[in-house]
N, C-alpha and C. Protein backbone atom coordinates (compact mmCIF):
# COMPACT_ATOMS: atom_id res chain seq x y z
N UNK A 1 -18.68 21.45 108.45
CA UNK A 1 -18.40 21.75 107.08
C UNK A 1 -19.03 20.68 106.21
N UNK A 2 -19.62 21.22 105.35
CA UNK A 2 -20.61 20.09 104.40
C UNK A 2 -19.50 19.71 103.11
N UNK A 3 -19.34 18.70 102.46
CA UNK A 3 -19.16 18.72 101.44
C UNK A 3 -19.96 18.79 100.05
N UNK A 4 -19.49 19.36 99.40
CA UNK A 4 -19.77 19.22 98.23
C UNK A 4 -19.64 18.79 97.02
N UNK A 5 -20.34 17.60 96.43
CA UNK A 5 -20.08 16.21 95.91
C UNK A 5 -20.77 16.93 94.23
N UNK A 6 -19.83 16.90 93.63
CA UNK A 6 -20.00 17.64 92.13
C UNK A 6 -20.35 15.99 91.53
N UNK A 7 -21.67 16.47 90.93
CA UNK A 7 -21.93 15.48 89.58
C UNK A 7 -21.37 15.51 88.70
N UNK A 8 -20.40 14.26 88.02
CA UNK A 8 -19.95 14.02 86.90
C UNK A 8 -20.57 14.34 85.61
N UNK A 9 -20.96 15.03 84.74
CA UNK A 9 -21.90 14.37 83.82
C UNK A 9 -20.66 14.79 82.62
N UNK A 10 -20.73 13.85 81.57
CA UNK A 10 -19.91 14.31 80.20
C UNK A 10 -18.48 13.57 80.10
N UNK A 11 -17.75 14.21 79.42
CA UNK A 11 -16.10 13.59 79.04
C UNK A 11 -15.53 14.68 79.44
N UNK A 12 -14.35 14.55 79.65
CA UNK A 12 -13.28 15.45 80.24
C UNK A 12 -12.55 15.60 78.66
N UNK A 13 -11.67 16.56 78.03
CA UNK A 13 -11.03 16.59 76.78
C UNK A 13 -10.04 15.49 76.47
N UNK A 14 -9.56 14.95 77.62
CA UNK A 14 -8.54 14.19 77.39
C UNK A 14 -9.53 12.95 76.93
N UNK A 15 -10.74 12.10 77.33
CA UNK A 15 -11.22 11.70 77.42
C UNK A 15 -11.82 11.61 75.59
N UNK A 16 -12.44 12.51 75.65
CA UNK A 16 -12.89 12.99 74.20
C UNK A 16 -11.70 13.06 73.29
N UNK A 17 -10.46 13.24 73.43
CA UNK A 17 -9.59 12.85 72.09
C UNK A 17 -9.18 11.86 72.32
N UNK A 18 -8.70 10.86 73.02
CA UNK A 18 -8.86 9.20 73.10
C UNK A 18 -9.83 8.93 72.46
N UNK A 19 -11.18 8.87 72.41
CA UNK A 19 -12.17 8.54 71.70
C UNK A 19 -12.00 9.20 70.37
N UNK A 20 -11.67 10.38 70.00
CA UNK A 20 -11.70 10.53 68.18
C UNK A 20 -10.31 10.15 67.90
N UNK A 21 -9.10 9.62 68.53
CA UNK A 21 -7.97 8.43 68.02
C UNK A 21 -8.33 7.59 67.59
N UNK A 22 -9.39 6.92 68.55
CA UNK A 22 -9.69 5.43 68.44
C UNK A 22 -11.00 5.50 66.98
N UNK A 23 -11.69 6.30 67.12
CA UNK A 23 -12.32 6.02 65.90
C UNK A 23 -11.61 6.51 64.63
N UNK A 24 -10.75 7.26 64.75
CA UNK A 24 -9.61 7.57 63.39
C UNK A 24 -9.33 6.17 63.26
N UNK A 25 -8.59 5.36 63.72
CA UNK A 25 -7.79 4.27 63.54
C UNK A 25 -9.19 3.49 62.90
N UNK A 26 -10.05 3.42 63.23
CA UNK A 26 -11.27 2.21 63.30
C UNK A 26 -11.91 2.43 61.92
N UNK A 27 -12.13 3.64 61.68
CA UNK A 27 -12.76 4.41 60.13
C UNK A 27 -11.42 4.21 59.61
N UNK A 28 -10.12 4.33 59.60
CA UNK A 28 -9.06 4.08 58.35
C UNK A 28 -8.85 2.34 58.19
N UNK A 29 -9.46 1.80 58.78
CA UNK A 29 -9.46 0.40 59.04
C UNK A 29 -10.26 -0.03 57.96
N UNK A 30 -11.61 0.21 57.98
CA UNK A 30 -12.54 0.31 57.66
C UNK A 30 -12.50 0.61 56.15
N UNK A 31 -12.13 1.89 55.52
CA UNK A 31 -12.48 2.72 54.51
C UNK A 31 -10.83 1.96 54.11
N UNK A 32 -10.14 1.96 54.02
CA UNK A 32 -8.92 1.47 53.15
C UNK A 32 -9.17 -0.16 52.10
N UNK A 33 -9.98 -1.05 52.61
CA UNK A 33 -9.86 -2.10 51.97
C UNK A 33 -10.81 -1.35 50.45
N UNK A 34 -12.16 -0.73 50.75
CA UNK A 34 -13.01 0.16 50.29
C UNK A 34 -11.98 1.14 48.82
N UNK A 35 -11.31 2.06 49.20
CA UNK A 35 -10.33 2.32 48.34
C UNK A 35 -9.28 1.73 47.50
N UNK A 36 -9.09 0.68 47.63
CA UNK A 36 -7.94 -0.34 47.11
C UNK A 36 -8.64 -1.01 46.48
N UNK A 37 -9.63 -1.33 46.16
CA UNK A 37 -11.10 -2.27 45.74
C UNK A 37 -11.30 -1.35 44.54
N UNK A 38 -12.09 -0.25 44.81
CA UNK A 38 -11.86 0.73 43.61
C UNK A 38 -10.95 1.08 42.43
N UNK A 39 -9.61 0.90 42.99
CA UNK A 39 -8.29 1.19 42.08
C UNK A 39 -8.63 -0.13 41.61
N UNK A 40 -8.21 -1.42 42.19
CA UNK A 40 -8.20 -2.57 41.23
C UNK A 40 -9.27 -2.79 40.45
N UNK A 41 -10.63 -2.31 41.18
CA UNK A 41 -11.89 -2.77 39.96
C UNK A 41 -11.78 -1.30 38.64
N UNK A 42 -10.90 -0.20 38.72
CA UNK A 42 -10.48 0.79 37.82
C UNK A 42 -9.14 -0.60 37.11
N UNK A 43 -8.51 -0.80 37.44
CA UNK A 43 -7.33 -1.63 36.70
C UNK A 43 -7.98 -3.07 35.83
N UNK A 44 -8.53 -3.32 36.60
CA UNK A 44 -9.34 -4.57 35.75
C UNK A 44 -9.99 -4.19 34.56
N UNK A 45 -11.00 -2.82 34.86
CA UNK A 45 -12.22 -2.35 33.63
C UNK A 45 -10.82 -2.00 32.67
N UNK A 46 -9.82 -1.45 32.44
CA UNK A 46 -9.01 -0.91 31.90
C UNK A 46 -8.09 -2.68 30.89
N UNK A 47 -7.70 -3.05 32.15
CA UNK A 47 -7.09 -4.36 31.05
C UNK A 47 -8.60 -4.58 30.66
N UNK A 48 -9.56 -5.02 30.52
CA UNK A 48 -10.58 -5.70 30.35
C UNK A 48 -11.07 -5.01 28.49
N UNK A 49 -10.56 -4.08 28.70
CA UNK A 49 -11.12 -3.11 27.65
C UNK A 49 -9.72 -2.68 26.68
N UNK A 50 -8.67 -3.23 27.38
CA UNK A 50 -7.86 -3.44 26.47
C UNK A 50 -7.40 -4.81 26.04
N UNK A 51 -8.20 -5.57 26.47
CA UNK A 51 -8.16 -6.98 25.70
C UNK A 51 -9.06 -7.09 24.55
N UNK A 52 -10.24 -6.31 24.95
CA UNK A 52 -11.17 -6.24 23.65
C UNK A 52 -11.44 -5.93 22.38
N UNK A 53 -10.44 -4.33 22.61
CA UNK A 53 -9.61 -3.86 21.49
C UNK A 53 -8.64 -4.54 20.99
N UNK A 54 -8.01 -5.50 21.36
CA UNK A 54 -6.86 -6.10 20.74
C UNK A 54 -7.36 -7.55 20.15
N UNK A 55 -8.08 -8.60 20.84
CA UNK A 55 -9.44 -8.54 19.92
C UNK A 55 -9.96 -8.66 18.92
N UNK A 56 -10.80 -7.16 18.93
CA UNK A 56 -11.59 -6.82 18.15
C UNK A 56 -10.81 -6.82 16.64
N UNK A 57 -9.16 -6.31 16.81
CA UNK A 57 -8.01 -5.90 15.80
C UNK A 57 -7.54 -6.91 14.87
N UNK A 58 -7.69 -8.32 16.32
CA UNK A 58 -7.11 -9.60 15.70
C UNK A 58 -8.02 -10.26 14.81
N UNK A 59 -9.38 -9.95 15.17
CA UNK A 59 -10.42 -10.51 14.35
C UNK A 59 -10.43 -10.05 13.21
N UNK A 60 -10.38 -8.84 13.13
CA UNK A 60 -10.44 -8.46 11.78
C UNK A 60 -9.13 -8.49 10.98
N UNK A 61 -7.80 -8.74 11.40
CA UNK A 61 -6.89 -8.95 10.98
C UNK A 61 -7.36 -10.86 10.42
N UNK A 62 -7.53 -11.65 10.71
CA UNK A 62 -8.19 -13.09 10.78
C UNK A 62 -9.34 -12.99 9.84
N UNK A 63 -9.94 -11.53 9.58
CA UNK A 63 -10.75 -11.61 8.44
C UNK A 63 -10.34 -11.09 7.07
N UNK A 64 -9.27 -10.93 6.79
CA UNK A 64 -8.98 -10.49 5.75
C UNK A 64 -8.00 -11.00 5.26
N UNK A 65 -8.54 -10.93 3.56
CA UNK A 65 -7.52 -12.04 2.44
C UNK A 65 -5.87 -12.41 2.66
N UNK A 66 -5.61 -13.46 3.04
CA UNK A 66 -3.82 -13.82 3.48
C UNK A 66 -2.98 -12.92 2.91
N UNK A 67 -3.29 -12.44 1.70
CA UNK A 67 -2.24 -11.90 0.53
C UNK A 67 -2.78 -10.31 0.86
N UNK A 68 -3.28 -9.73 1.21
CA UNK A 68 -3.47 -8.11 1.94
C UNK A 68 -2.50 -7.89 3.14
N UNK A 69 -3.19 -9.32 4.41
CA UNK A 69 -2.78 -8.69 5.71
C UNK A 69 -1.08 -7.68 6.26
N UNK A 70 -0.05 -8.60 5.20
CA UNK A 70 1.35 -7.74 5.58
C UNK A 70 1.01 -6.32 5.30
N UNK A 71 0.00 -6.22 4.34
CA UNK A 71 0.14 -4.52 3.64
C UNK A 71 -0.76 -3.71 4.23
N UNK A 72 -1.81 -4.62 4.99
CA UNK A 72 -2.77 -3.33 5.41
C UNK A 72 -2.79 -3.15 6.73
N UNK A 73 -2.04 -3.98 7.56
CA UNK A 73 -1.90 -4.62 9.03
C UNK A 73 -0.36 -4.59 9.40
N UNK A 74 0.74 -4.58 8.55
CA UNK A 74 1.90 -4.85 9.65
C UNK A 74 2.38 -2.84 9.80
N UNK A 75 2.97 -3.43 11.01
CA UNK A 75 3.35 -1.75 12.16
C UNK A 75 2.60 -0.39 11.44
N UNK A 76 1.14 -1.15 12.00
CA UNK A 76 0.35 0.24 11.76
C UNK A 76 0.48 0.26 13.42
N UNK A 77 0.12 2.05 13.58
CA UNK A 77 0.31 2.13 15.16
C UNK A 77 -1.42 3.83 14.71
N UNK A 78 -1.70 3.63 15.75
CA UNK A 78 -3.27 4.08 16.06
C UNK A 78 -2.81 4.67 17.12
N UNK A 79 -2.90 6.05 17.25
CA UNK A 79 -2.20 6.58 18.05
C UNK A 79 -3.33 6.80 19.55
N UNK A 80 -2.91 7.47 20.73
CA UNK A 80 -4.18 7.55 21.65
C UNK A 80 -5.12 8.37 20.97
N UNK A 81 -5.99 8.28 21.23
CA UNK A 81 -7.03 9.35 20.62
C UNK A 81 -7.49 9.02 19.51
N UNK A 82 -6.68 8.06 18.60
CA UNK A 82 -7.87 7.95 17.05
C UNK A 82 -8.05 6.22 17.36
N UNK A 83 -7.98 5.72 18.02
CA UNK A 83 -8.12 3.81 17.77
C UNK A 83 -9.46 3.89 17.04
N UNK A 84 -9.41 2.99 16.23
CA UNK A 84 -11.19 3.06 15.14
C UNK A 84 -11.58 1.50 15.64
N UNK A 85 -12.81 1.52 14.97
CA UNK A 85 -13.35 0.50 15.18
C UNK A 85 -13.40 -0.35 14.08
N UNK A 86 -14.12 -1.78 13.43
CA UNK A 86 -14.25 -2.57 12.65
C UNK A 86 -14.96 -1.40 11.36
N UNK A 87 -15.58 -0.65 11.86
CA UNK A 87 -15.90 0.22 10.24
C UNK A 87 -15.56 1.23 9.80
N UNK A 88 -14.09 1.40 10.85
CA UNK A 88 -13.22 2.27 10.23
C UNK A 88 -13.52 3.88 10.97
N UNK A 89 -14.08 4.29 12.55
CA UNK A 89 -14.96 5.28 12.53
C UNK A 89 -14.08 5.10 14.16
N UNK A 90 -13.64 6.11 14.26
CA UNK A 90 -12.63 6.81 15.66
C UNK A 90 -13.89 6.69 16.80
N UNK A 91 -13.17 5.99 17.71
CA UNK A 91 -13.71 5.64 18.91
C UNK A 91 -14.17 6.84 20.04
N UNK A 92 -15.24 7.34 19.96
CA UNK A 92 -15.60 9.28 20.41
C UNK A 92 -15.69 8.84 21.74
N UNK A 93 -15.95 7.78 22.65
CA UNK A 93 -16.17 7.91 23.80
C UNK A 93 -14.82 8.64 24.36
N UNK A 94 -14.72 8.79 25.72
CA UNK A 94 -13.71 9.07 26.49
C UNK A 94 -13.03 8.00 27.05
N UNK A 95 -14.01 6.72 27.17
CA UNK A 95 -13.07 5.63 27.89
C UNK A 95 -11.94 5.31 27.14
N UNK A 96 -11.39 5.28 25.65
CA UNK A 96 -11.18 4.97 24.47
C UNK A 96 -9.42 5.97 24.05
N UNK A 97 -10.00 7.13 24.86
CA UNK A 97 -8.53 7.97 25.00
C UNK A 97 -7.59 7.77 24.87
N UNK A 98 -7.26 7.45 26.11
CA UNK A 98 -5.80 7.25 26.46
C UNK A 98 -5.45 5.74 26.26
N UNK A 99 -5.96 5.16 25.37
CA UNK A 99 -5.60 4.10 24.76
C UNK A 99 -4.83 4.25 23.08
N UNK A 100 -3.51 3.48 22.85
CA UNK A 100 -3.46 3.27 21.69
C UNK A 100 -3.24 1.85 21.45
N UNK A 101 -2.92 1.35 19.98
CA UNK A 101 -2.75 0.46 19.17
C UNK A 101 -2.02 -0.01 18.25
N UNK A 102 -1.14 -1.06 18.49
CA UNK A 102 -0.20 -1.26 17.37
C UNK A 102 -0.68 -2.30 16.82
N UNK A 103 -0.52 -2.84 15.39
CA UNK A 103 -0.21 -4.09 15.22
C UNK A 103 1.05 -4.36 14.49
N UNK A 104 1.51 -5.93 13.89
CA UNK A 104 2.64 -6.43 13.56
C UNK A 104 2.55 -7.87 13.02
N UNK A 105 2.83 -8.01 11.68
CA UNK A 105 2.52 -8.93 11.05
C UNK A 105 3.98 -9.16 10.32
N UNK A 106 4.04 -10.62 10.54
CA UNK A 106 5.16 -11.48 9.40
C UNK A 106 4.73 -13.09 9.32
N UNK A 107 5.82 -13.08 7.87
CA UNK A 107 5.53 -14.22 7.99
C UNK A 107 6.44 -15.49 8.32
N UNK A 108 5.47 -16.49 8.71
CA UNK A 108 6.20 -17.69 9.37
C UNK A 108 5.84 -18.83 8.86
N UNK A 109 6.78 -19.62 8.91
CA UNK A 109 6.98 -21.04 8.03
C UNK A 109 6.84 -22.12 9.04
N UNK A 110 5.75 -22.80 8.80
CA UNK A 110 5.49 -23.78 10.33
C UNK A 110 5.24 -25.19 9.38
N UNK A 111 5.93 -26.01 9.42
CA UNK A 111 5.94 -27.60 8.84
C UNK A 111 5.42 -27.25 7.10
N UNK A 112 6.08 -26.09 6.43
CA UNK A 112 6.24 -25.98 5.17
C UNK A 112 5.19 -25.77 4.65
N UNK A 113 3.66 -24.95 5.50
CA UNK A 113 3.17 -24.21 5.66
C UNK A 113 3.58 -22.58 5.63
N UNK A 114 3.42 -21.59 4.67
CA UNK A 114 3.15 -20.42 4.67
C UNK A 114 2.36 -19.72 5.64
N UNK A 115 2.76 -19.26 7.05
CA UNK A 115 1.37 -18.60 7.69
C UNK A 115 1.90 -17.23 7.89
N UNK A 116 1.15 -16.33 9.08
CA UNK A 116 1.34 -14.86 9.01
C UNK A 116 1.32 -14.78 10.49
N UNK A 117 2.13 -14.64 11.11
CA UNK A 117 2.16 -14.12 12.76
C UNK A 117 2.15 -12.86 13.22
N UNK A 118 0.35 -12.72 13.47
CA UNK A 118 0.17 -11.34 13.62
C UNK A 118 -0.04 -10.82 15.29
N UNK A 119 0.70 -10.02 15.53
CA UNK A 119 0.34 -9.81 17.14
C UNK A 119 0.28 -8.02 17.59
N UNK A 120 -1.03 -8.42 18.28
CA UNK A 120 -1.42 -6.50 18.90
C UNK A 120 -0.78 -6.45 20.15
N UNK A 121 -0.73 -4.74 19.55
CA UNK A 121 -0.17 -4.20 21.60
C UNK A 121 -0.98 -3.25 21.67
N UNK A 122 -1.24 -3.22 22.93
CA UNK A 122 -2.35 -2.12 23.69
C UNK A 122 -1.60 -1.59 24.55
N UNK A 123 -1.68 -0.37 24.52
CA UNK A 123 -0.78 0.69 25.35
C UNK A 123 -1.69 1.32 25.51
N UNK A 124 -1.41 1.79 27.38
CA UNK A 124 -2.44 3.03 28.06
C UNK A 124 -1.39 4.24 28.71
N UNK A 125 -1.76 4.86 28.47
CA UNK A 125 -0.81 6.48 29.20
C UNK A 125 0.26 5.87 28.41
N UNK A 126 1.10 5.68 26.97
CA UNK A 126 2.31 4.80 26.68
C UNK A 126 3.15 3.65 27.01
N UNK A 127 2.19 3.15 28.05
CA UNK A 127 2.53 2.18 28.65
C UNK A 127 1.78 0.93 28.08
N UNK A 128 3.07 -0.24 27.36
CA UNK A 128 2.09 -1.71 27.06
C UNK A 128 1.52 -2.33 28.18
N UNK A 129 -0.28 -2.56 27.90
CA UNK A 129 -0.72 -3.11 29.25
C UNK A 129 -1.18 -4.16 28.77
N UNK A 130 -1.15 -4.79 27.12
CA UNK A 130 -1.92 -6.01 26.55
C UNK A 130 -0.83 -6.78 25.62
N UNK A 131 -0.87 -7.45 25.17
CA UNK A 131 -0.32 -8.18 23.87
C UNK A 131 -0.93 -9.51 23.73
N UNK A 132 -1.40 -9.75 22.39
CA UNK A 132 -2.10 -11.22 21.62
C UNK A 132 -1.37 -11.46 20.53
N UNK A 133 -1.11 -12.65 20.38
CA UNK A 133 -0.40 -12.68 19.25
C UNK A 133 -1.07 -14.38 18.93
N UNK A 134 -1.32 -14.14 17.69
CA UNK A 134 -1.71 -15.85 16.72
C UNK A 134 -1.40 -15.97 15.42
N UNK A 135 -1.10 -17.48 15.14
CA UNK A 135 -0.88 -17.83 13.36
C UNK A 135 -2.12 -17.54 12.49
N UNK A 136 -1.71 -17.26 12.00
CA UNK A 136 -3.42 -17.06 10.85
C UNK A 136 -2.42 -17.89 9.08
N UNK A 137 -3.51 -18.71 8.84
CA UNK A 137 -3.42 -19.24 7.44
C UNK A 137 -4.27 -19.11 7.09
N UNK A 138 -3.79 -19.83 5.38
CA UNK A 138 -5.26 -20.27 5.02
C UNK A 138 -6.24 -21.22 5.46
């Protein structure tokens, strides 16, 4: 009686799904730091761009005559969708959206000095994600 000695060639199934486990685990290894990188460099561009706007608000609050700022600057609120810019002209991009804007001005008496303590909030989806606040005098 002869035997007959079968050539191996290939993976057996059990064989072949051990191997696509092990590369599941190895690719989620892999691709997760990749995704989490994304969200935070999305969270950064977002504060980053709501520091600029708040800012941009304080500057021009800092540019205008002491005896205006309570009247043209305190609890104005810029709702999402219209925040303007320094010449007065609604921000059309899309990044710009879902952002709004408050400001808040009073005044404060610092060593018998008259000044004005004006401070912005930046809110995204209604949520505050910024606040600046400084003395402005003469």
């Amino acid at each position: 009686m002869k035997l007959v000695r079968q050539n191996r060639r290939g993976f057996t199934l059990a064989e072949a799904m051990i191997a696509m486990v092990i590369l599941a685990v190895a690719t989620s290894a892999v691709i997760l730091p990749f995704s989490t990188a994304g969200a935070l460099t999305q969270e950064s561009a977002k504060r980053t761009l709501a520091a600029s706007l708040a800012a941009d608000l304080l500057e021009e609050i800092q540019n205008t005559d002491l005896a205006m700022i309570d009247m043209l600057y305190d609890n104005i609120f810029e709702p999402a969708g219209t925040v303007r810019d320094a010449n007065f002209q609604v921000f059309t991009d899309p990044v710009y959206g879902r952002f709004a804007r408050l400001s808040t001005c009073s005044a404060a008496d610092v060593g018998g000095e008259s000044l004005i303590w004006a401070t912005v909030y930046i809110y995204y989806n209604d949520i505050e994600i910024f606040q600046v606040s400084t003395l402005i005098g003469p």
